[in-house]
PDB file of N, CA and C in Angstrom:
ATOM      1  N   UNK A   1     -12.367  -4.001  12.181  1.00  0.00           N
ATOM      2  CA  UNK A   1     -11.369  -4.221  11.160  1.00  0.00           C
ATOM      3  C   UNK A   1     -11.859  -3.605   9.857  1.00  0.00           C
ATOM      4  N   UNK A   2     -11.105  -3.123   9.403  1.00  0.00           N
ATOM      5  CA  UNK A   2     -11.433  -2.079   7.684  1.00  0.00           C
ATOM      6  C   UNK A   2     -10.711  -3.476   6.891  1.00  0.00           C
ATOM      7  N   UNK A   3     -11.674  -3.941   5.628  1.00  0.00           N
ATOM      8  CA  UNK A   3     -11.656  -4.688   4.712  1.00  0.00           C
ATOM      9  C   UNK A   3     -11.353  -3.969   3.442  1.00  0.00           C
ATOM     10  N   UNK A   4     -10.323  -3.907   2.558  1.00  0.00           N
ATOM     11  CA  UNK A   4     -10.344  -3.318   1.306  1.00  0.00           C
ATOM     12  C   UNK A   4     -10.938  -4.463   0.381  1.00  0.00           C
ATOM     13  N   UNK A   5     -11.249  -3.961  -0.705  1.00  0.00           N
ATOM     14  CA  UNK A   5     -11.378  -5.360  -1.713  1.00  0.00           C
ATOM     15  C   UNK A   5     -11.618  -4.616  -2.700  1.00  0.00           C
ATOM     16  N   UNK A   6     -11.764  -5.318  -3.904  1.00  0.00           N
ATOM     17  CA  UNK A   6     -12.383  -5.331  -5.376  1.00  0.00           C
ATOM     18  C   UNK A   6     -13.459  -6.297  -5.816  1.00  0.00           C
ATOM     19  N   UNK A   7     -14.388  -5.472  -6.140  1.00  0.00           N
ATOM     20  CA  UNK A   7     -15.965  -6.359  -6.487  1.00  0.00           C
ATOM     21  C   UNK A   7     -15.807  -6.366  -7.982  1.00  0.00           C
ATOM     22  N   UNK A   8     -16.410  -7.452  -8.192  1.00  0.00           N
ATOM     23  CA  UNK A   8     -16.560  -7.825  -9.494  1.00  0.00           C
ATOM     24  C   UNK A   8     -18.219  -8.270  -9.939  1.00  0.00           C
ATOM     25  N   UNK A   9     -19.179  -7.510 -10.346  1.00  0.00           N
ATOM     26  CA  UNK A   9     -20.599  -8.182 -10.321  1.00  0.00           C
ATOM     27  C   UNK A   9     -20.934  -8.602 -11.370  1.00  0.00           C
ATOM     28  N   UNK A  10     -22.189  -9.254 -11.496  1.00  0.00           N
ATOM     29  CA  UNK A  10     -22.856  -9.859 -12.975  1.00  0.00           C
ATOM     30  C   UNK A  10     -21.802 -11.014 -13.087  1.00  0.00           C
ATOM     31  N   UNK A  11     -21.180 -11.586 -12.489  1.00  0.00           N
ATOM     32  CA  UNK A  11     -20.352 -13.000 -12.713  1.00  0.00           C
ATOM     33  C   UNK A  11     -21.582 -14.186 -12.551  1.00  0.00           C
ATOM     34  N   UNK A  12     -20.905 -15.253 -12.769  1.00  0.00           N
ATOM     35  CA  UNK A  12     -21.636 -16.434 -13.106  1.00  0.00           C
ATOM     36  C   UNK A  12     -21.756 -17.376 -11.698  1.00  0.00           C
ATOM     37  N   UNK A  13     -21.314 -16.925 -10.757  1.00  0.00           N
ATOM     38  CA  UNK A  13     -20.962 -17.159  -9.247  1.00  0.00           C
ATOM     39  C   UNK A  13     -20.700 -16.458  -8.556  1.00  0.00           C
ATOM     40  N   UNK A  14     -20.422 -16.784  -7.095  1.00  0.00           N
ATOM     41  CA  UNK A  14     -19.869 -15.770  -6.023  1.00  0.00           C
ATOM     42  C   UNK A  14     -18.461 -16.304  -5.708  1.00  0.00           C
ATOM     43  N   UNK A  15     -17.443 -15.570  -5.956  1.00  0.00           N
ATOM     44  CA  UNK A  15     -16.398 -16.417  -5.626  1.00  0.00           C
ATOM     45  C   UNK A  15     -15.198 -15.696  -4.619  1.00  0.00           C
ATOM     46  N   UNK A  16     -14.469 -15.921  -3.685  1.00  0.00           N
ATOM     47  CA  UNK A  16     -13.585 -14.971  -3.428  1.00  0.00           C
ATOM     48  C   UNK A  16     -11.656 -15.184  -4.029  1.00  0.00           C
ATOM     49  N   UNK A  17     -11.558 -14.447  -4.284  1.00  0.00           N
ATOM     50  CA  UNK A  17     -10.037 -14.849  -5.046  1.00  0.00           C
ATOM     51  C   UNK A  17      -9.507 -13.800  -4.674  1.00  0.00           C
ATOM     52  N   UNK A  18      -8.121 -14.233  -3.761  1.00  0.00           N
ATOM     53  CA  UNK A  18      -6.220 -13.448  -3.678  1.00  0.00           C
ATOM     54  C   UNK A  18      -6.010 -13.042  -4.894  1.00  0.00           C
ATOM     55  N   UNK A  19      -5.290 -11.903  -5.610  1.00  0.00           N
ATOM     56  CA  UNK A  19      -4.967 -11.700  -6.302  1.00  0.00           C
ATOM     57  C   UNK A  19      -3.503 -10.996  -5.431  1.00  0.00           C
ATOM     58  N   UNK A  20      -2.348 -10.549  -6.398  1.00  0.00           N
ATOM     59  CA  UNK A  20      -1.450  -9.719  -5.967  1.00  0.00           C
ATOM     60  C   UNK A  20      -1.931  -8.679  -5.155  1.00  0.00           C
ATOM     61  N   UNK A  21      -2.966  -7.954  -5.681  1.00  0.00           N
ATOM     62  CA  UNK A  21      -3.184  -6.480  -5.356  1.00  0.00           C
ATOM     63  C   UNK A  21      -3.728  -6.552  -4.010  1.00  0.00           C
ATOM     64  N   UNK A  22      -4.315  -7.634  -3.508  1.00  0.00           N
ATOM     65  CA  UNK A  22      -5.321  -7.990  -2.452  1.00  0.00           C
ATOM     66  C   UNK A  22      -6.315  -8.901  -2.821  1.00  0.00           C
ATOM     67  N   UNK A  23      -8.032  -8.496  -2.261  1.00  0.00           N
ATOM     68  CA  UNK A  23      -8.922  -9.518  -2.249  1.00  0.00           C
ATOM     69  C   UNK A  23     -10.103  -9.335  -3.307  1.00  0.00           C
ATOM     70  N   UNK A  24     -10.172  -9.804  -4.431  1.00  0.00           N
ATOM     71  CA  UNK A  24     -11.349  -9.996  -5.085  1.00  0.00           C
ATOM     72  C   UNK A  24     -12.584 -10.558  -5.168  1.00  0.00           C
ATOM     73  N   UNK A  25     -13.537 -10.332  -4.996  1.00  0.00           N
ATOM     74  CA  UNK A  25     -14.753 -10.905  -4.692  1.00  0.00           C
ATOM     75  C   UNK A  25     -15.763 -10.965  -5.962  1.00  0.00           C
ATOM     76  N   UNK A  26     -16.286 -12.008  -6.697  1.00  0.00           N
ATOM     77  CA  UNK A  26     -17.051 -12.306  -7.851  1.00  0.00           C
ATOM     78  C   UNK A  26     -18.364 -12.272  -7.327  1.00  0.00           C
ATOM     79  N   UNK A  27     -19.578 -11.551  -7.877  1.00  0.00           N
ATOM     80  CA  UNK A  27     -20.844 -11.480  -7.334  1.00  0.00           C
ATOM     81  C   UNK A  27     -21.470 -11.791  -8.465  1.00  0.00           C
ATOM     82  N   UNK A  28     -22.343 -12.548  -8.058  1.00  0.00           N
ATOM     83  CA  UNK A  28     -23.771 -13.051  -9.136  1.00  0.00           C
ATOM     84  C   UNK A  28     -24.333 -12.016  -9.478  1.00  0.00           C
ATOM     85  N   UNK A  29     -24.776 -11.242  -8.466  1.00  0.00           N
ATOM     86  CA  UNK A  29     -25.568 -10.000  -8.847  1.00  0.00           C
ATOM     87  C   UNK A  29     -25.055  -8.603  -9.483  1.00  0.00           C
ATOM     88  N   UNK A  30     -26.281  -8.260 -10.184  1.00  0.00           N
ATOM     89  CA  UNK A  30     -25.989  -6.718 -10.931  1.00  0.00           C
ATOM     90  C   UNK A  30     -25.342  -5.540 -10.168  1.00  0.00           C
ATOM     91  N   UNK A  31     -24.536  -4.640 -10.754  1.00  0.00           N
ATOM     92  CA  UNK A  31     -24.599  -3.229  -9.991  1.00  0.00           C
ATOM     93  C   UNK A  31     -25.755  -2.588 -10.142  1.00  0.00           C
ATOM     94  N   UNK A  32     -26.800  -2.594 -10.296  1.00  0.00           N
ATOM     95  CA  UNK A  32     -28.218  -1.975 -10.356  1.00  0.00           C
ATOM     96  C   UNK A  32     -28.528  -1.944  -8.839  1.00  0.00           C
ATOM     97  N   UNK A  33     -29.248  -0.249  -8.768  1.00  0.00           N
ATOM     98  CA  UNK A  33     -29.509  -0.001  -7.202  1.00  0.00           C
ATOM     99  C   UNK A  33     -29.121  -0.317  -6.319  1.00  0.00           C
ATOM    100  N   UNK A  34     -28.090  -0.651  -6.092  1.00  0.00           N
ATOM    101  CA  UNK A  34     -27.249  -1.269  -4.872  1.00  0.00           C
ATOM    102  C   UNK A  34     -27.775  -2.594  -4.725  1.00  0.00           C
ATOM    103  N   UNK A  35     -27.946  -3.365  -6.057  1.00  0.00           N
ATOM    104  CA  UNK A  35     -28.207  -5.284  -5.623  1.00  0.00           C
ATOM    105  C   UNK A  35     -26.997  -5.764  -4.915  1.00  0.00           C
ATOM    106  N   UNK A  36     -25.999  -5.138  -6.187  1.00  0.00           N
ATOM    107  CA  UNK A  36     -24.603  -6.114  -5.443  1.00  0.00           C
ATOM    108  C   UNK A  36     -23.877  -5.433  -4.105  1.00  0.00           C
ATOM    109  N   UNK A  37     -24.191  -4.640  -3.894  1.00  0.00           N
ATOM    110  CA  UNK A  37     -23.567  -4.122  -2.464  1.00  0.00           C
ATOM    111  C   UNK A  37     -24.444  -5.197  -1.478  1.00  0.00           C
ATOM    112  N   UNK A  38     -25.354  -4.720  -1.361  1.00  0.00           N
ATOM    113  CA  UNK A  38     -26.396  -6.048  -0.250  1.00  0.00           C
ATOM    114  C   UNK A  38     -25.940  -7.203  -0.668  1.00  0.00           C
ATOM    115  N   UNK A  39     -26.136  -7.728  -1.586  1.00  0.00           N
ATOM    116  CA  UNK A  39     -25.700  -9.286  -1.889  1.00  0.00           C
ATOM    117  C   UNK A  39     -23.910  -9.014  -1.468  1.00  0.00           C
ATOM    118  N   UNK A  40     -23.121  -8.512  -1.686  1.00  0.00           N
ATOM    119  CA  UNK A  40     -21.579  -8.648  -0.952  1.00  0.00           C
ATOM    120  C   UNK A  40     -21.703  -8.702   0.593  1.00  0.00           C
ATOM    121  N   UNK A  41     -22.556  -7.890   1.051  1.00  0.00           N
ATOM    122  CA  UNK A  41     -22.482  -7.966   2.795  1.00  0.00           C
ATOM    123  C   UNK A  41     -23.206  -9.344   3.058  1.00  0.00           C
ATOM    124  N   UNK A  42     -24.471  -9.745   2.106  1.00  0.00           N
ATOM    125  CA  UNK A  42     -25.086 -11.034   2.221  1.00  0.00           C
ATOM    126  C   UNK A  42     -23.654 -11.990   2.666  1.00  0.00           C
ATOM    127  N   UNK A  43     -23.444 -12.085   1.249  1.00  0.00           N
ATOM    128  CA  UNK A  43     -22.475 -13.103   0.982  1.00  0.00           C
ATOM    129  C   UNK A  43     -21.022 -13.015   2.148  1.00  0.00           C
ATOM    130  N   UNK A  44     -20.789 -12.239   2.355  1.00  0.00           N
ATOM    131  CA  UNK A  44     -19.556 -11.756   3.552  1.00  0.00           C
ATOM    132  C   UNK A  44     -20.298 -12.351   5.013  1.00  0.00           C
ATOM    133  N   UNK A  45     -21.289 -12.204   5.240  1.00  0.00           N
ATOM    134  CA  UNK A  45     -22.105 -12.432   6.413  1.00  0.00           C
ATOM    135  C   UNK A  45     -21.771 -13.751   6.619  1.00  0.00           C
ATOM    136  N   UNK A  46     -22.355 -14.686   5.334  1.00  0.00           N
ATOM    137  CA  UNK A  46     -22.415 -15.896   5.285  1.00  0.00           C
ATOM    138  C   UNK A  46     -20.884 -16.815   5.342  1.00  0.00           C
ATOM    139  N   UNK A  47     -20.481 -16.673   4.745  1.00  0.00           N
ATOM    140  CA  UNK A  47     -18.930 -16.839   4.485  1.00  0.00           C
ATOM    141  C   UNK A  47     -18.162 -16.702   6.157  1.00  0.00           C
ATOM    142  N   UNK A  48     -18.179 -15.119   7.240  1.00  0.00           N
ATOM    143  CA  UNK A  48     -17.423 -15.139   8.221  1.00  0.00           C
ATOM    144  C   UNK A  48     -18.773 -15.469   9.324  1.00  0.00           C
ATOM    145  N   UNK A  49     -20.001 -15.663   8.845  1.00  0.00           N
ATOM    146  CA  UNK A  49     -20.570 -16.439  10.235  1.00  0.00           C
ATOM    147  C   UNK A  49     -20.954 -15.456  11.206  1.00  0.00           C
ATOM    148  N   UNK A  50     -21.221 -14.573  10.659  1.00  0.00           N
ATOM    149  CA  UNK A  50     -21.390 -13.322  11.543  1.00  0.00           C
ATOM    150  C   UNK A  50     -22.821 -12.417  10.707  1.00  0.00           C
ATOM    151  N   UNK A  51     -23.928 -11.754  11.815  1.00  0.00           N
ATOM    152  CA  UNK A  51     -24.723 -11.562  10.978  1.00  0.00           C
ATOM    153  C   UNK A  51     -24.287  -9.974  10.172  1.00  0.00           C
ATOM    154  N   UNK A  52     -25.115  -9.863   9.090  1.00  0.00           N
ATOM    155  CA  UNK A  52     -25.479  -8.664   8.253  1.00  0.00           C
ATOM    156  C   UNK A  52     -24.842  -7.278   8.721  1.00  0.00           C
ATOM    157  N   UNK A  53     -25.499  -6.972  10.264  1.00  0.00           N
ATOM    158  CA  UNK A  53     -25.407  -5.665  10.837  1.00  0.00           C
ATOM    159  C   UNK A  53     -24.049  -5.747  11.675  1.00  0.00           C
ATOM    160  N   UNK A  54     -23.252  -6.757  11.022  1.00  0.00           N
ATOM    161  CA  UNK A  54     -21.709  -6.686  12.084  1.00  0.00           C
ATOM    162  C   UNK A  54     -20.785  -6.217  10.676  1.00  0.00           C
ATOM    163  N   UNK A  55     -21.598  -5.923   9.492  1.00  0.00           N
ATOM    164  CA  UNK A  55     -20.689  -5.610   8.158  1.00  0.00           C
ATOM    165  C   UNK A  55     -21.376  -4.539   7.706  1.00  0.00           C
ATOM    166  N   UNK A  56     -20.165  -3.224   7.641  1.00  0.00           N
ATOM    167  CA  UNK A  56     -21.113  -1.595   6.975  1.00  0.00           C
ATOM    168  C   UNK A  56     -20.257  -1.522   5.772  1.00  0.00           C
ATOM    169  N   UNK A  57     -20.548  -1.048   5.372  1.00  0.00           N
ATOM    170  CA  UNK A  57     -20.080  -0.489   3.900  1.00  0.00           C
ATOM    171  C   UNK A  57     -19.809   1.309   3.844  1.00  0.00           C
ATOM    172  N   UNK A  58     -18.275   1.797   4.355  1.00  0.00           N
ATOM    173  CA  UNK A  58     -17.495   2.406   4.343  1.00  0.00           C
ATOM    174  C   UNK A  58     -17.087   3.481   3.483  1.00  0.00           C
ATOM    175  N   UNK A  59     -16.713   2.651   2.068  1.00  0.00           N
ATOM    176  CA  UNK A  59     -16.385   3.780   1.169  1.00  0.00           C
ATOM    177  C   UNK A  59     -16.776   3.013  -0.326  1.00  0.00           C
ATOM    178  N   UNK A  60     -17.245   3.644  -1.425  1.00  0.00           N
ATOM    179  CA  UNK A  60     -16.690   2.964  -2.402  1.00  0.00           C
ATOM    180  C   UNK A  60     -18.609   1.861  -2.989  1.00  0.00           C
ATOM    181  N   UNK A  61     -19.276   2.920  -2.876  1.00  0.00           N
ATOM    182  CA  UNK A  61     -20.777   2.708  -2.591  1.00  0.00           C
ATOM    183  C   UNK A  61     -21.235   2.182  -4.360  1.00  0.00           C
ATOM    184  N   UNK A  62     -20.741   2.983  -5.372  1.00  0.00           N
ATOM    185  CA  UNK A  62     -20.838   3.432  -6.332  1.00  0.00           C
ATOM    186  C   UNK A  62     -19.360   2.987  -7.411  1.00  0.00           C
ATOM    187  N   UNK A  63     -18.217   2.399  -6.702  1.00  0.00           N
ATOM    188  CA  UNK A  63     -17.030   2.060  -7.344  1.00  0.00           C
ATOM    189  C   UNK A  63     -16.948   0.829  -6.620  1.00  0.00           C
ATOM    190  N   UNK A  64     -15.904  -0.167  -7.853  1.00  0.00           N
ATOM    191  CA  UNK A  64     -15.485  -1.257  -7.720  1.00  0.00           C
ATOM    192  C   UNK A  64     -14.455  -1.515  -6.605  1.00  0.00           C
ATOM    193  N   UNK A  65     -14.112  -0.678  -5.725  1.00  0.00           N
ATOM    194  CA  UNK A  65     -13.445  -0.889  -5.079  1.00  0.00           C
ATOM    195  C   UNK A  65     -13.757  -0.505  -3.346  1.00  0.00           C
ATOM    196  N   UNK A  66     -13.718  -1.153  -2.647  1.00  0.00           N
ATOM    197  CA  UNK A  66     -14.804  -0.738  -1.909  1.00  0.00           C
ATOM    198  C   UNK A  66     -14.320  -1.036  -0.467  1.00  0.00           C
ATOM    199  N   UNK A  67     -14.673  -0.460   0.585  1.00  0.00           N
ATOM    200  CA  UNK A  67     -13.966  -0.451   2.240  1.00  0.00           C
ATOM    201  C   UNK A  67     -15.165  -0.776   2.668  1.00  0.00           C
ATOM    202  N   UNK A  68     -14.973  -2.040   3.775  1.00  0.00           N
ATOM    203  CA  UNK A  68     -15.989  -2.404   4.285  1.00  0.00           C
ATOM    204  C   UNK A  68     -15.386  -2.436   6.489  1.00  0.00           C
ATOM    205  N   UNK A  69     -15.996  -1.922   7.145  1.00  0.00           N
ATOM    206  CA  UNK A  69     -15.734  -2.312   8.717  1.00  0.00           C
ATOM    207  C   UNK A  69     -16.443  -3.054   8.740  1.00  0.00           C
ATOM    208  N   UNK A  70     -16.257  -4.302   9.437  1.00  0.00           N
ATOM    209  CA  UNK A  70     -16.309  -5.520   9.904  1.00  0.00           C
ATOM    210  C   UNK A  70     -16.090  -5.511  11.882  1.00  0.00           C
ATOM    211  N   UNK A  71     -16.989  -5.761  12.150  1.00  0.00           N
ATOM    212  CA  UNK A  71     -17.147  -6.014  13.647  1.00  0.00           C
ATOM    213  C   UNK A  71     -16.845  -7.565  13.806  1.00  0.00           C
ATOM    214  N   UNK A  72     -15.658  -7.873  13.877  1.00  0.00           N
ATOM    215  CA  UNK A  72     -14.465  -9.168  13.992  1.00  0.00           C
ATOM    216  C   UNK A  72     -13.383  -8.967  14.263  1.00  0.00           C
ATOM    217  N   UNK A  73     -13.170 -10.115  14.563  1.00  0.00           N
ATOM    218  CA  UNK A  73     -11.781 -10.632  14.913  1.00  0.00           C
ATOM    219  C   UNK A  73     -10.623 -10.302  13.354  1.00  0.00           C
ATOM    220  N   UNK A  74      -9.651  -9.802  13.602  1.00  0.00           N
ATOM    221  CA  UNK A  74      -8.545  -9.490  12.121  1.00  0.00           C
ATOM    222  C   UNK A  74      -8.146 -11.068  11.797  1.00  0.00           C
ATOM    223  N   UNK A  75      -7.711 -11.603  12.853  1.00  0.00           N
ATOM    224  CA  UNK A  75      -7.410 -13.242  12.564  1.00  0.00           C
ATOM    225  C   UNK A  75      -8.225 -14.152  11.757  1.00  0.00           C
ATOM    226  N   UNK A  76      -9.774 -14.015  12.492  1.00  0.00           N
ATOM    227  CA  UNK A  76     -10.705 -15.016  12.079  1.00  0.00           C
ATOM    228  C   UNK A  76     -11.073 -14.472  10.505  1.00  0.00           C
ATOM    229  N   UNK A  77     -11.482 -12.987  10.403  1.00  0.00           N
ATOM    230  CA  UNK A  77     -11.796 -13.091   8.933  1.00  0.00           C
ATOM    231  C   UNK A  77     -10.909 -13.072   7.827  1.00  0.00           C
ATOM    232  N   UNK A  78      -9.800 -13.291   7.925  1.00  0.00           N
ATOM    233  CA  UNK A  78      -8.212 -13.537   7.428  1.00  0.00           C
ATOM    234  C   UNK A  78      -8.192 -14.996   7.117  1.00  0.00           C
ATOM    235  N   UNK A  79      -8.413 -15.406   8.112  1.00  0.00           N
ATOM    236  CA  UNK A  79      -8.359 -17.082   8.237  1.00  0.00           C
ATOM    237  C   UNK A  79      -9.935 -17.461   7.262  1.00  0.00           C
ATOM    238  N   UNK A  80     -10.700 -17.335   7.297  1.00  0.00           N
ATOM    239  CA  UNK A  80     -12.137 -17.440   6.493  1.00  0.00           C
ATOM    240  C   UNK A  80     -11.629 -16.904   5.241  1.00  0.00           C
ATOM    241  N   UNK A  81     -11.063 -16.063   4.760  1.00  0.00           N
ATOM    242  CA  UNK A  81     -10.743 -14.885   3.332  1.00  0.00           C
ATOM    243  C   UNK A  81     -10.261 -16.284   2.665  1.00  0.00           C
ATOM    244  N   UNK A  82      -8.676 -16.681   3.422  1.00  0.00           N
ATOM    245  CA  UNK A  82      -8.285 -17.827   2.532  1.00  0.00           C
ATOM    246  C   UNK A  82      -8.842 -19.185   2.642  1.00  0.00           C
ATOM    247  N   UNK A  83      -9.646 -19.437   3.603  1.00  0.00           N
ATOM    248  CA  UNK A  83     -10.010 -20.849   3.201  1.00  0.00           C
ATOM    249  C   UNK A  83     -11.351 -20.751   2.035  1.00  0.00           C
ATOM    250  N   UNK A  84     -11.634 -19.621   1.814  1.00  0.00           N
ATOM    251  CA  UNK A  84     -13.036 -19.944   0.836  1.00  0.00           C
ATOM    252  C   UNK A  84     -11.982 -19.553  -0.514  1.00  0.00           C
ATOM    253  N   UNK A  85     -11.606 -18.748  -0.317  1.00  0.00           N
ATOM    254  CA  UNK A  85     -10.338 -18.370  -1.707  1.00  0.00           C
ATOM    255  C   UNK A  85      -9.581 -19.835  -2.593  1.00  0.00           C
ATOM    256  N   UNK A  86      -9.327 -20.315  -1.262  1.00  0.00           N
ATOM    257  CA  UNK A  86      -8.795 -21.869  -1.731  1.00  0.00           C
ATOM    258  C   UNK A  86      -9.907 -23.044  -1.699  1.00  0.00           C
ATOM    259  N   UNK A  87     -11.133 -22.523  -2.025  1.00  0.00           N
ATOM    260  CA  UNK A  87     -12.316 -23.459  -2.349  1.00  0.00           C
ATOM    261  C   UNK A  87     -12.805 -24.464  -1.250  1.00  0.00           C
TER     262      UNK A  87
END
């Protein structure tokens, strides 16, 4: 499954939030050297329960906007997106 999203780093938490446009994701960590890319697949790992090397990072290495393949189910990480979205 191809994941679009929008990263947001240096936030005060990790959070995931729906917006109109799609899926926003709040990262604790810096854009420095690729912290927050690793910490997003961290945090994605953790969140759909699936390890590290079942999440690549696609497009969007260097920009806020970013394509991730996901070795999952379209249902299950859909179903995970909104229940952490809705806290």
């Amino acid at each position: 499954m191809l994941l679009y999203l929008k990263v947001k780093p240096n936030q005060r938490f990790d959070k995931i939030e729906k917006t109109e446009d799609g899926w926003q994701i709040r990262l604790h960590a810096p854009a420095v050297d690729g912290k927050a890319n690793d910490h997003l697949i961290a945090f994605l790992s953790k969140v759909f329960k699936i390890p590290k090397s079942a999440i690549a990072l696609k497009k969007g290495q260097t920009a806020k906007f970013k394509c991730l393949e996901i070795q999952a189910e379209e249902g299950l990480i859909l179903k995970r997106l909104e229940e952490e979205a809705e806290g």
